[in-house]
Protein backbone atom coordinates (compact mmCIF):
# COMPACT_ATOMS: atom_id res chain seq x y z
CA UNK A 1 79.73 9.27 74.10
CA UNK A 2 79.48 7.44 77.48
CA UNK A 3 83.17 5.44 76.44
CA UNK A 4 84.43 8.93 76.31
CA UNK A 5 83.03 10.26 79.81
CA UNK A 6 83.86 7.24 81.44
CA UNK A 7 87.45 7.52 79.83
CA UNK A 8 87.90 11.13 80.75
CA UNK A 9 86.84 10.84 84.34
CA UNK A 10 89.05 7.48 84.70
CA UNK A 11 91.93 10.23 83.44
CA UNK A 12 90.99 12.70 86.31
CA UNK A 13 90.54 10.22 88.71
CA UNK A 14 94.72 8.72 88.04
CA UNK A 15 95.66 12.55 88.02
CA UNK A 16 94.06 13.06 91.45
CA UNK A 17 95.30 10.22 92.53
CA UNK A 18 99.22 11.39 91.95
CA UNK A 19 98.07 15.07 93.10
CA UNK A 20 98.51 16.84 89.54
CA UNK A 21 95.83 18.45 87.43
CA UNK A 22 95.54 19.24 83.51
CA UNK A 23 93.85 22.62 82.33
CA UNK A 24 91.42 21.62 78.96
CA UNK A 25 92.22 24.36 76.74
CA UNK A 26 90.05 22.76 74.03
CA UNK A 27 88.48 20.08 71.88
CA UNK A 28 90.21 19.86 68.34
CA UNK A 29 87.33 17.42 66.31
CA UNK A 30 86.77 16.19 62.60
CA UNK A 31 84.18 13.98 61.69
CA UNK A 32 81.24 13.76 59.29
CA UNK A 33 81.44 12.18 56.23
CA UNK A 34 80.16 8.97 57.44
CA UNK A 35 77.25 10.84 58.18
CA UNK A 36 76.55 11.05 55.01
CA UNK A 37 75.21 8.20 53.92
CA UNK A 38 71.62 8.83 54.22
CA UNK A 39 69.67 12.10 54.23
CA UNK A 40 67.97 11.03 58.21
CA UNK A 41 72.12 11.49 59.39
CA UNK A 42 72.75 14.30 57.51
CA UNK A 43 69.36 16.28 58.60
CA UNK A 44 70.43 15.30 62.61
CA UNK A 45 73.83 15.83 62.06
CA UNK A 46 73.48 19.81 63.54
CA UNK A 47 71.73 18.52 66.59
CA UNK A 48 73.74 15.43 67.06
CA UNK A 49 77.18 17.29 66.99
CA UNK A 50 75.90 19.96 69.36
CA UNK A 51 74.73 17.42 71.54
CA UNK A 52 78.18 16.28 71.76
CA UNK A 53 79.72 19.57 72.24
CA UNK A 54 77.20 20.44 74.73
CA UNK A 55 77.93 16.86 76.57
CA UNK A 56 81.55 17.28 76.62
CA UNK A 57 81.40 21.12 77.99
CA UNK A 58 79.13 19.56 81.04
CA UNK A 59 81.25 16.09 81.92
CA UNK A 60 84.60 18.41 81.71
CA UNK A 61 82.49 21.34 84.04
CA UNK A 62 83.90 23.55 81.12
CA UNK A 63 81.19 25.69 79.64
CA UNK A 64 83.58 27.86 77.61
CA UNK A 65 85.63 24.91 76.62
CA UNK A 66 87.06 25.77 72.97
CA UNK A 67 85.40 23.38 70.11
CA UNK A 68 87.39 23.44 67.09
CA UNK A 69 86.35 21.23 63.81
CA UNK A 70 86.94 21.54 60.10
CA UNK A 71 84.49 21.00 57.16
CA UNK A 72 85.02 17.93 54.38
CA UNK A 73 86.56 18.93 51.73
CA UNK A 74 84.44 19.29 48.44
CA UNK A 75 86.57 17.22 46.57
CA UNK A 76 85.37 14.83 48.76
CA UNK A 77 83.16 11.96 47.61
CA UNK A 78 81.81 11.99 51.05
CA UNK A 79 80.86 15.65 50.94
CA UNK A 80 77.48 16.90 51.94
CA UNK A 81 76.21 20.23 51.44
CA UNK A 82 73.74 19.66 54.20
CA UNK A 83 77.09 18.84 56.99
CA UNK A 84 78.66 22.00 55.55
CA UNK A 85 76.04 23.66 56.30
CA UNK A 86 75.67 22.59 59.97
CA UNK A 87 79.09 23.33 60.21
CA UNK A 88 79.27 26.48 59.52
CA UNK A 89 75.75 26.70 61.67
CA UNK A 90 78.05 25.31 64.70
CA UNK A 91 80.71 27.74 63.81
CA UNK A 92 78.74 30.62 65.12
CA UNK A 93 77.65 29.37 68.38
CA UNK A 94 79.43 30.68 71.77
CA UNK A 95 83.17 29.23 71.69
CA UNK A 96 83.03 27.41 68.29
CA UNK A 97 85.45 27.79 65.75
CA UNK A 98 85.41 26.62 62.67
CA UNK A 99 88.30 25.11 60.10
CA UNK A 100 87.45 25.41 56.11
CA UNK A 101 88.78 22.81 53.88
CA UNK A 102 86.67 23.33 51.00
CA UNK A 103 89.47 23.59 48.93
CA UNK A 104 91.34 20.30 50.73
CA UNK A 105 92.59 17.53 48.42
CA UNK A 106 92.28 13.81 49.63
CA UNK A 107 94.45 11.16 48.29
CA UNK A 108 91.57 8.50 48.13
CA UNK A 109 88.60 10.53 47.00
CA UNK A 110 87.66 10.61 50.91
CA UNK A 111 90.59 11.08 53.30
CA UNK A 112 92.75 13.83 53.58
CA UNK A 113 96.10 13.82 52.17
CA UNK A 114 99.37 14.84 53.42
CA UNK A 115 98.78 18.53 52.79
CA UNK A 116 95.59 18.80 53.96
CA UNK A 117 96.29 17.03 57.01
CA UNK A 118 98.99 19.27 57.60
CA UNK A 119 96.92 22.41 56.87
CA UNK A 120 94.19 20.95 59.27
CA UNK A 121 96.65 21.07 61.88
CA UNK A 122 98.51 24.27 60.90
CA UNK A 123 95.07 25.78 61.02
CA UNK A 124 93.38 24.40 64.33
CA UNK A 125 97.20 25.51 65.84
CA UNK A 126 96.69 28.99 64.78
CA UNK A 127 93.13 29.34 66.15
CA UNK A 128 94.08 27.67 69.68
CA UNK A 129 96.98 30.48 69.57
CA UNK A 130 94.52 32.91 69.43
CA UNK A 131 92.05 32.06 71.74
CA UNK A 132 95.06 31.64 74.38
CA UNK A 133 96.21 35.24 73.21
């Protein structure tokens, strides 16, 4: 997480620098399955991720900055009904939104394929749409 502050205020700081600014209009995020791999990551993996969202809304000074993440597709061998479950947890806080691939395919038995990667995008498009509406 630190990698990432220190990245994103090295950003604002060359921005200031040439006198232009940026507007966040939101975090697009998927990750999870590697949490997976034993039941101590999957039962912090609520806390952890809003730890992170909750980070990331303070180092940007955004507090209503849009989160938007997608659950692991079942087919998944990776999939964890314990994740899904945060997920959807997550989905309900303040500013949260929430992408559901249940139903995604992946062409390796863990990562999307083309489809679903395009219907992750599709999806997380739409939403930032209408939270900008």
């Amino acid at each position: 997480m630190r990698e990432l502050e220190d990245k994103y205020h090295s950003a604002m700081k060359v921005l200031n620098q040439k006198n232009k600014t940026i507007v966040l209009r939101g975090v697009l995020w998927h990750q999870g399955e590697s949490d997976s791999n034993s039941k101590e990551n999957e039962n912090a993996y609520y806390h952890n991720l809003y730890s992170v969202i909750k980070k990331i809304r303070e180092f940007t000074h955004c507090s209503n900055l849009p989160f938007i993440f997608a659950t692991i597709p079942k087919q998944s061998e990776q999939f964890s009904t314990i994740i899904n479950t945060a997920h959807f947890k997550l989905s309900k806080k303040k500013y949260s939104y929430i992408v559901d691939l249940h139903d995604g395919t992946t062409f390796d038995g863990i990562h999307f394929d083309g489809t679903t990667a395009e219907r992750l995008g599709n999806d997380m498009l739409k939403i930032m749409a209408s939270i900008r509406s």
